[in-house]
Protein backbone atom coordinates (compact mmCIF):
# COMPACT_ATOMS: atom_id res chain seq x y z
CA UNK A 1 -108.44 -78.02 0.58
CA UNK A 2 -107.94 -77.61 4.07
CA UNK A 3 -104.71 -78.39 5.66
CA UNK A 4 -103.54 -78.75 9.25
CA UNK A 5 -100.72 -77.33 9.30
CA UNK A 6 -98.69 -77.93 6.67
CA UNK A 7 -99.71 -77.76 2.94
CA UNK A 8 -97.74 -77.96 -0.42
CA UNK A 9 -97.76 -75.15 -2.80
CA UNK A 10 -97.27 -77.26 -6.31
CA UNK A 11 -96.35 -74.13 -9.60
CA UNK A 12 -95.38 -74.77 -13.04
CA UNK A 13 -92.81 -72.22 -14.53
CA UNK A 14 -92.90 -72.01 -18.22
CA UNK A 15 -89.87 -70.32 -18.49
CA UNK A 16 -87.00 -69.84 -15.57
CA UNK A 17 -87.20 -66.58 -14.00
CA UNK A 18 -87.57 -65.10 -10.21
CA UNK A 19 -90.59 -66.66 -8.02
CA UNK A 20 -91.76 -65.02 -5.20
CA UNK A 21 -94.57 -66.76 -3.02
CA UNK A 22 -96.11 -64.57 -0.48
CA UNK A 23 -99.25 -65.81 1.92
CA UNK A 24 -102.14 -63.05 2.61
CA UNK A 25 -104.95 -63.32 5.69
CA UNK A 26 -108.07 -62.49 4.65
CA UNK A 27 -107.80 -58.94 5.73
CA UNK A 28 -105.30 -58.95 2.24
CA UNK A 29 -102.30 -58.45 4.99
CA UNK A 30 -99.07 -60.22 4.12
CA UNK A 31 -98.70 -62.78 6.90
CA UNK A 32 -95.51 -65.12 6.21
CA UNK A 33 -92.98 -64.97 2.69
CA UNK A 34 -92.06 -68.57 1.91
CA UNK A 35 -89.74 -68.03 -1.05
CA UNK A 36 -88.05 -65.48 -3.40
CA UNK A 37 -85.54 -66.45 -5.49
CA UNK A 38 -84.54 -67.60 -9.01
CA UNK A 39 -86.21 -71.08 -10.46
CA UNK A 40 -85.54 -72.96 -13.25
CA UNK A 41 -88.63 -73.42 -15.96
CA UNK A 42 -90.48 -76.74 -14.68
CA UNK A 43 -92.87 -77.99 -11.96
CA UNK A 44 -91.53 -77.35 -8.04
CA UNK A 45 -92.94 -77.71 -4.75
CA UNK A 46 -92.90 -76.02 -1.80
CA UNK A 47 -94.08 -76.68 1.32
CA UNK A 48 -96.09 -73.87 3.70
CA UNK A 49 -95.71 -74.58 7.24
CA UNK A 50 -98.63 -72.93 9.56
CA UNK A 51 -98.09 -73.80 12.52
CA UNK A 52 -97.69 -70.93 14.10
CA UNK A 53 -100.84 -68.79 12.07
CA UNK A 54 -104.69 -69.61 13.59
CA UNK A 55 -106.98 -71.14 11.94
CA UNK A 56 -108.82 -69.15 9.07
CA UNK A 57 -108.84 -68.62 5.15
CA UNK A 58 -105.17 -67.15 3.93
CA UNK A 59 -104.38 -66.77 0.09
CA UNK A 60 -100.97 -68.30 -1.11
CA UNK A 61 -99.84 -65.85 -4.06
CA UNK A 62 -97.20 -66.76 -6.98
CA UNK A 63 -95.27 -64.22 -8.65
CA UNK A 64 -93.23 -64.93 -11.40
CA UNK A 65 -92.15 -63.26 -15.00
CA UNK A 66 -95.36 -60.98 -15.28
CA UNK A 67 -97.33 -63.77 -14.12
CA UNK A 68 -99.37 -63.72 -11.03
CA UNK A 69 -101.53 -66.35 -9.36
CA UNK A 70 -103.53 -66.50 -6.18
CA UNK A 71 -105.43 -69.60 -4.44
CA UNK A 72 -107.23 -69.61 -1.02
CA UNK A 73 -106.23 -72.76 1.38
CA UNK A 74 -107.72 -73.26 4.80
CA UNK A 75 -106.07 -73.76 7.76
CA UNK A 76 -108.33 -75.63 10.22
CA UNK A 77 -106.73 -76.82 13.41
């Protein structure tokens, strides 16, 4: 999956609730916050622009209703 520099982040919410989607380095420090906010139960989309982060491994997290789920993308530029 690796991207350059833009990726989408595709989730599936079973029920509605608050989504927060957070992006890690490998070092596990939080390195950009792309959303956090009330969705609606259903598939969404977001898009995860890195333009500005260097090239490397980063984890995009999604937090929502008790739920959480992590997956690694790489950036390659």
């Amino acid at each position: 999956n690796p991207f350059n520099p833009v990726t989408n982040v595709e989730y599936t919410l079973s029920q509605a609730g608050n989504v927060e989607i957070v992006v890690y380095d490998i070092m596990g420090r939080q390195v950009d916050a792309i959303y956090n906010d009330f969705k609606s139960n259903g598939t969404h989309s977001i898009v995860w622009d890195a333009s500005t982060k260097s090239s490397g491994i980063y984890y995009i997290q999604i937090k929502s209703n008790n739920s959480i789920k992590t997956e690694k993308v790489v950036l390659m530029k």
